[in-house]
Protein backbone atom coordinates (compact mmCIF):
# COMPACT_ATOMS: atom_id res chain seq x y z
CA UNK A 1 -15.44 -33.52 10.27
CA UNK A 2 -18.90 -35.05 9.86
CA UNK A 3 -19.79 -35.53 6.14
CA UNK A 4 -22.77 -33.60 6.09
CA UNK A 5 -20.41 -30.33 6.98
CA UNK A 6 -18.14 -31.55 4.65
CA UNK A 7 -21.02 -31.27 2.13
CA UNK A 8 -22.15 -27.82 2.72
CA UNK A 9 -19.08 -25.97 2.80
CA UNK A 10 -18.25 -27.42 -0.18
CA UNK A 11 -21.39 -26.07 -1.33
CA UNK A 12 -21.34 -22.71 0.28
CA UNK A 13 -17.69 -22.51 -1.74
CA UNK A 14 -19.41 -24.03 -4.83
CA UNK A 15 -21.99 -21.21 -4.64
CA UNK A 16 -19.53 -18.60 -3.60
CA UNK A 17 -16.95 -19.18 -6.91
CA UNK A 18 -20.22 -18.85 -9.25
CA UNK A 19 -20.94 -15.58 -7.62
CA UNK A 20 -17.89 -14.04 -7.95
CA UNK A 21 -17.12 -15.34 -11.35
CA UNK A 22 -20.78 -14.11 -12.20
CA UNK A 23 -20.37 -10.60 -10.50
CA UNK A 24 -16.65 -10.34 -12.42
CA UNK A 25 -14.84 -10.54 -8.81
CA UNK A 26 -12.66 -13.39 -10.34
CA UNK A 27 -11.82 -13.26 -13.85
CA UNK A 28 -11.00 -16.16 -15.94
CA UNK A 29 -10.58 -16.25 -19.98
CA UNK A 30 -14.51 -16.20 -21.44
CA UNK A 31 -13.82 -19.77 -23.05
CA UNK A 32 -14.14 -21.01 -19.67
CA UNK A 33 -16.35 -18.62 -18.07
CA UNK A 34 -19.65 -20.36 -18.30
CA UNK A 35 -21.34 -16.92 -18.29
CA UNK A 36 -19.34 -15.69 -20.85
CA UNK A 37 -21.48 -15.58 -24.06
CA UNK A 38 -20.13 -18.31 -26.56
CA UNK A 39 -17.85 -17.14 -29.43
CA UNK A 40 -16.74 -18.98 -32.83
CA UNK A 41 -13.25 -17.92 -32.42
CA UNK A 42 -13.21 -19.96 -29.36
CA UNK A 43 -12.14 -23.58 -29.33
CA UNK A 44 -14.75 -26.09 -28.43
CA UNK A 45 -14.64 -27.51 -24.56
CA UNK A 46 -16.82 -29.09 -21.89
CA UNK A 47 -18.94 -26.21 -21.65
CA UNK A 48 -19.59 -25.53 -25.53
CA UNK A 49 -22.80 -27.15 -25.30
CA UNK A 50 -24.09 -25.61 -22.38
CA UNK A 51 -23.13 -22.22 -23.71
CA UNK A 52 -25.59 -23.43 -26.97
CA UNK A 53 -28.06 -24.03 -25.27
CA UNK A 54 -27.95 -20.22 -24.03
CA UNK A 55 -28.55 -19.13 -27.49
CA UNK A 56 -32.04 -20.96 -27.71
CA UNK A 57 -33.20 -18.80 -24.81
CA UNK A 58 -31.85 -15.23 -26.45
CA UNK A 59 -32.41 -14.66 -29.94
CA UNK A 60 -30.67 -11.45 -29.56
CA UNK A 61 -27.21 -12.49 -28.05
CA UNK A 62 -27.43 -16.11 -30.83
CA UNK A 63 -27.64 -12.76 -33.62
CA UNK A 64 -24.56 -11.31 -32.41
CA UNK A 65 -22.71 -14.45 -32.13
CA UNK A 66 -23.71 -15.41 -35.58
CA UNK A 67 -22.57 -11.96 -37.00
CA UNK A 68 -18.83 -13.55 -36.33
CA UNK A 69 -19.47 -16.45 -38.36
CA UNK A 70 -18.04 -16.79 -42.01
CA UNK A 71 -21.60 -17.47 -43.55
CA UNK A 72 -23.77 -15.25 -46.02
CA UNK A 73 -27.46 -15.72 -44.68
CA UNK A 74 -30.46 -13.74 -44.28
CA UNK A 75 -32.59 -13.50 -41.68
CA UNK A 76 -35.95 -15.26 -42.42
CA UNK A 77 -39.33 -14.71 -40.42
CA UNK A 78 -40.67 -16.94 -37.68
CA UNK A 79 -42.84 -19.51 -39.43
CA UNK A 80 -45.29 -21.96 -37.92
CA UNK A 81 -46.21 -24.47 -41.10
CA UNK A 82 -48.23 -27.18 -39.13
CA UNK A 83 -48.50 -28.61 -35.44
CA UNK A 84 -45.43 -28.62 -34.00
CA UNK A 85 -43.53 -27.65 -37.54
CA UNK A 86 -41.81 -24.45 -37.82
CA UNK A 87 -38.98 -22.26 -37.01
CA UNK A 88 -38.27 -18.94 -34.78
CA UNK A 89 -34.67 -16.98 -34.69
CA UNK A 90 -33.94 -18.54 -38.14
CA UNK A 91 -31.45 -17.49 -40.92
CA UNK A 92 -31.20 -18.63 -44.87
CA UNK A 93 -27.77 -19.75 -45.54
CA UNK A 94 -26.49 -19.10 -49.07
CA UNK A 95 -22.48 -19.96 -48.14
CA UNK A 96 -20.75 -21.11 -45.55
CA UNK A 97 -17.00 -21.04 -45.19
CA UNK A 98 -17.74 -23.28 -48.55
CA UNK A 99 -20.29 -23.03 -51.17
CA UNK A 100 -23.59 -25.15 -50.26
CA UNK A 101 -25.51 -25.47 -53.54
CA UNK A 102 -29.12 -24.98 -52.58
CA UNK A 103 -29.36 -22.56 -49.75
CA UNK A 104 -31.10 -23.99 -46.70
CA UNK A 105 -32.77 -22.97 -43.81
CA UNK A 106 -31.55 -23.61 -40.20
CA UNK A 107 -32.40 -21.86 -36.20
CA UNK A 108 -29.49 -19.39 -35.19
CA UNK A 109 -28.81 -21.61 -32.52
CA UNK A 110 -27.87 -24.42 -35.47
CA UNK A 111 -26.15 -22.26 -37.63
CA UNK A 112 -23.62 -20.80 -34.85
CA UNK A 113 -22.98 -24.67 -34.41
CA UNK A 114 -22.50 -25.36 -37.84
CA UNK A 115 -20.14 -22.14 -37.94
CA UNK A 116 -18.12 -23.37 -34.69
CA UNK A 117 -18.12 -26.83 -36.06
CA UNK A 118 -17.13 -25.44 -39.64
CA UNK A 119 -13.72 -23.19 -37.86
CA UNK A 120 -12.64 -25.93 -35.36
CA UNK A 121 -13.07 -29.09 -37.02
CA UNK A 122 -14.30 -29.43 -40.50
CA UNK A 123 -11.31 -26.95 -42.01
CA UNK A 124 -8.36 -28.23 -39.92
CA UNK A 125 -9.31 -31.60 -40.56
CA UNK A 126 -9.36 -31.12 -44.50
CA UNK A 127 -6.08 -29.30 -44.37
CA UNK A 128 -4.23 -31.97 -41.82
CA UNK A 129 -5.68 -35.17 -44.01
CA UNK A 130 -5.26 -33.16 -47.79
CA UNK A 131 -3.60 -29.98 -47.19
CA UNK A 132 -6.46 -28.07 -48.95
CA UNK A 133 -9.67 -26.80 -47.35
CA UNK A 134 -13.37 -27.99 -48.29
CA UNK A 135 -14.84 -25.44 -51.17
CA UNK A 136 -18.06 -26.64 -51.14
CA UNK A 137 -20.65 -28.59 -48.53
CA UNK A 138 -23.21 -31.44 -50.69
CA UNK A 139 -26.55 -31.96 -48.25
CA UNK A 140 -29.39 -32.89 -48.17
CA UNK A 141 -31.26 -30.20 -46.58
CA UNK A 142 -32.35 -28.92 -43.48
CA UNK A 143 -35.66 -27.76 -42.41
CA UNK A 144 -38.66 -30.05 -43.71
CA UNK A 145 -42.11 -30.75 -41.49
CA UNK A 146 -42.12 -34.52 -41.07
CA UNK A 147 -41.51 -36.89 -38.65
CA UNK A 148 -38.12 -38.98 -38.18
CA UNK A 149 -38.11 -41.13 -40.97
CA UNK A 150 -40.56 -39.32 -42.70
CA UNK A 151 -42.96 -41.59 -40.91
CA UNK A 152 -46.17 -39.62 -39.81
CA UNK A 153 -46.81 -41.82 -37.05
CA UNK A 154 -43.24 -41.21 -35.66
CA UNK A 155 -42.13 -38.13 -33.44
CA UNK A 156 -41.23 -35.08 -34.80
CA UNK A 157 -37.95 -35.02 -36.28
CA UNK A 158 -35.49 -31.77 -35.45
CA UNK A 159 -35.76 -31.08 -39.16
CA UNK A 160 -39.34 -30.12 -38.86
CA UNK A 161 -37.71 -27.21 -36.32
CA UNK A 162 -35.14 -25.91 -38.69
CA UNK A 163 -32.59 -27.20 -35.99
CA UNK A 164 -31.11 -30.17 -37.90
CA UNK A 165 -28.99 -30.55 -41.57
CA UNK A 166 -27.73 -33.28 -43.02
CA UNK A 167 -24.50 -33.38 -44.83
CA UNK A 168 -23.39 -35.58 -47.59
CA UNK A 169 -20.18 -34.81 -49.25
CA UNK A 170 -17.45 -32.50 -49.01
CA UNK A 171 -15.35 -31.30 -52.16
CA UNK A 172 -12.10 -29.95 -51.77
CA UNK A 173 -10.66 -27.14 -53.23
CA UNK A 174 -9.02 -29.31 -55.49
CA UNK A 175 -12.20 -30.76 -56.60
CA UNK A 176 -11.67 -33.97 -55.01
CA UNK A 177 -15.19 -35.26 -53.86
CA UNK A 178 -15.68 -37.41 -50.33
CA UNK A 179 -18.79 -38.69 -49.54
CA UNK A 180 -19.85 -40.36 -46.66
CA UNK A 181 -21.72 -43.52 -48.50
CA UNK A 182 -18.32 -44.45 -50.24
CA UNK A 183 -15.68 -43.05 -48.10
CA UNK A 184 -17.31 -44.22 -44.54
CA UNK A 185 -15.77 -47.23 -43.21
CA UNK A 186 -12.48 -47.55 -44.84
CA UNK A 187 -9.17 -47.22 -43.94
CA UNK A 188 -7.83 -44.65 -46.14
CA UNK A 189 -7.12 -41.00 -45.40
CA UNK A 190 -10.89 -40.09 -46.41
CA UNK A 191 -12.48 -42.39 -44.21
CA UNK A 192 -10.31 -40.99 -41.22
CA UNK A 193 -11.60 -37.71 -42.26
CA UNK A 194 -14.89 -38.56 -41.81
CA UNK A 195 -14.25 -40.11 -38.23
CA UNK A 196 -12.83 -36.82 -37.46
CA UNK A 197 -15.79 -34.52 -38.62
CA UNK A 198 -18.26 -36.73 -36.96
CA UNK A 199 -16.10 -37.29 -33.70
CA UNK A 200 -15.92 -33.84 -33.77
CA UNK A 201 -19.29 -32.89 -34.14
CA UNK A 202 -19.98 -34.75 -31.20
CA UNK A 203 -18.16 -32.32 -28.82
CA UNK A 204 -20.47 -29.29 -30.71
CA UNK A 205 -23.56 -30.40 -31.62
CA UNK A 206 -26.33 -31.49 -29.44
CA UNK A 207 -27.04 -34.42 -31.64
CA UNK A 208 -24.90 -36.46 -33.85
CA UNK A 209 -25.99 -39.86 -35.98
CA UNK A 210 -24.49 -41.21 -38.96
CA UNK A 211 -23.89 -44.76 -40.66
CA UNK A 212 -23.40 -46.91 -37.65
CA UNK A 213 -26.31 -45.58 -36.25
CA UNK A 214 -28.97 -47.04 -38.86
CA UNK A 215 -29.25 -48.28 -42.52
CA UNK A 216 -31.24 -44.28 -42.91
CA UNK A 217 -28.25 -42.24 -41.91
CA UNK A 218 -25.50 -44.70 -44.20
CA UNK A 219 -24.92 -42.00 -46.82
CA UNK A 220 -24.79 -39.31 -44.16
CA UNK A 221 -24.14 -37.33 -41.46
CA UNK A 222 -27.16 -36.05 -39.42
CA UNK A 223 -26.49 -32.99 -37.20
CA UNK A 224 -28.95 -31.38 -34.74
CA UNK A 225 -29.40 -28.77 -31.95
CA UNK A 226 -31.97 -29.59 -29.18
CA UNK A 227 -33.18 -32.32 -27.74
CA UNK A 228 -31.14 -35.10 -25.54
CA UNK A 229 -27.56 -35.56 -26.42
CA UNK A 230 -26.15 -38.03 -28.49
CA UNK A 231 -23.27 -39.44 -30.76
CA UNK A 232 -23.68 -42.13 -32.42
């Protein structure tokens, strides 16, 4: 059989799954139904991101999914500060699964990360390294108008967008502190911790940086929604 035949019925079959799968014909579980609106619950796979980026389109549907998550927030109106600077869809989050200090400010689309990053990764990781949960999230805030940086000739960062937060420390409910400028790099139990929030976050979150990346991000970890991918 010629390649080019080979080609389109693969195609034709390609097209013919989605539309069944799409119309409900064939029924798989929602985690891997890529029309299946993303849930917290739900453990993280290859389609988590593409699922995200859903939410940015429907500010109704990210709502409902955010109603699931274990956060106190309120709903904050669409704000445009300066060229380029602002946020729409965006919630105030007082408490997370832990306590967060200084409530901050981050896009639905964010927060629903933060929540699915929060259930999957940042909990089971504290209670398979410690056997205690984190009780409280140290950052360094989220939304802010400025460039990356903070230079002004520089692009906009994903801060100035509400979509990015950058995280610090984690205390356990013990009241042991870990932060990432003393604990990243080592070779203890804390510094594997680490490793596994930000490995993790890379499977969630459209953007990832953190002390390897540059001598800005060495005392923490920078998550984002939007944009290109990357982990670094």
């Amino acid at each position: 059989m010629k390649p080019t035949i080979v080609l389109l019925l693969l195609g034709v079959g390609a097209l013919a799954l989605a539309y069944a799968l799409h119309s409900g014909a064939v029924r798989i579980p929602d985690g891997w139904n890529p029309w299946a609106p993303i849930t917290i619950a739900e453990s993280p796979n290859w389609l988590t991101g593409f699922k995200l980026g859903r939410l940015s389109d429907d500010a109704e549907l990210c709502r409902a999914v955010l109603e699931e998550a274990e956060m106190a927030y309120v709903a904050v109106p669409d704000r445009v500060t300066g060229p380029g600077c602002g946020f729409f869809n965006a919630v105030r989050i007082e408490a997370t699964s832990a306590a967060v200090g200084e409530p901050f400010t981050l896009s639905c689309r964010a927060a629903v990360a933060l929540a699915i990053w929060e259930r999957h990764v940042l909990q089971p990781a504290a209670r398979e390294h410690f056997g205690q949960p984190v009780t409280e999230l140290e950052h360094f805030g989220s939304y802010a108008c400025r460039g990356v940086y903070g230079r002004e000739d520089a692009r906009l960062s994903r801060h100035a967008t509400a979509d990015a937060l950058d995280l610090a420390g984690f205390i356990l409910e013990g009241g042991e502190r870990i932060r990432v400028l003393n604990a990243w790099g080592g070779e203890d139990a804390e510094a594997e911790f680490l490793r596994d929030l930000h490995r993790g976050a890379c499977r969630i979150f459209d953007g990832v940086l953190g002390p390897e990346y540059n001598p800005a991000h060495h005392d923490h970890f920078h998550f984002e929604q939007g944009g290109f991918r990357m982990c670094r």
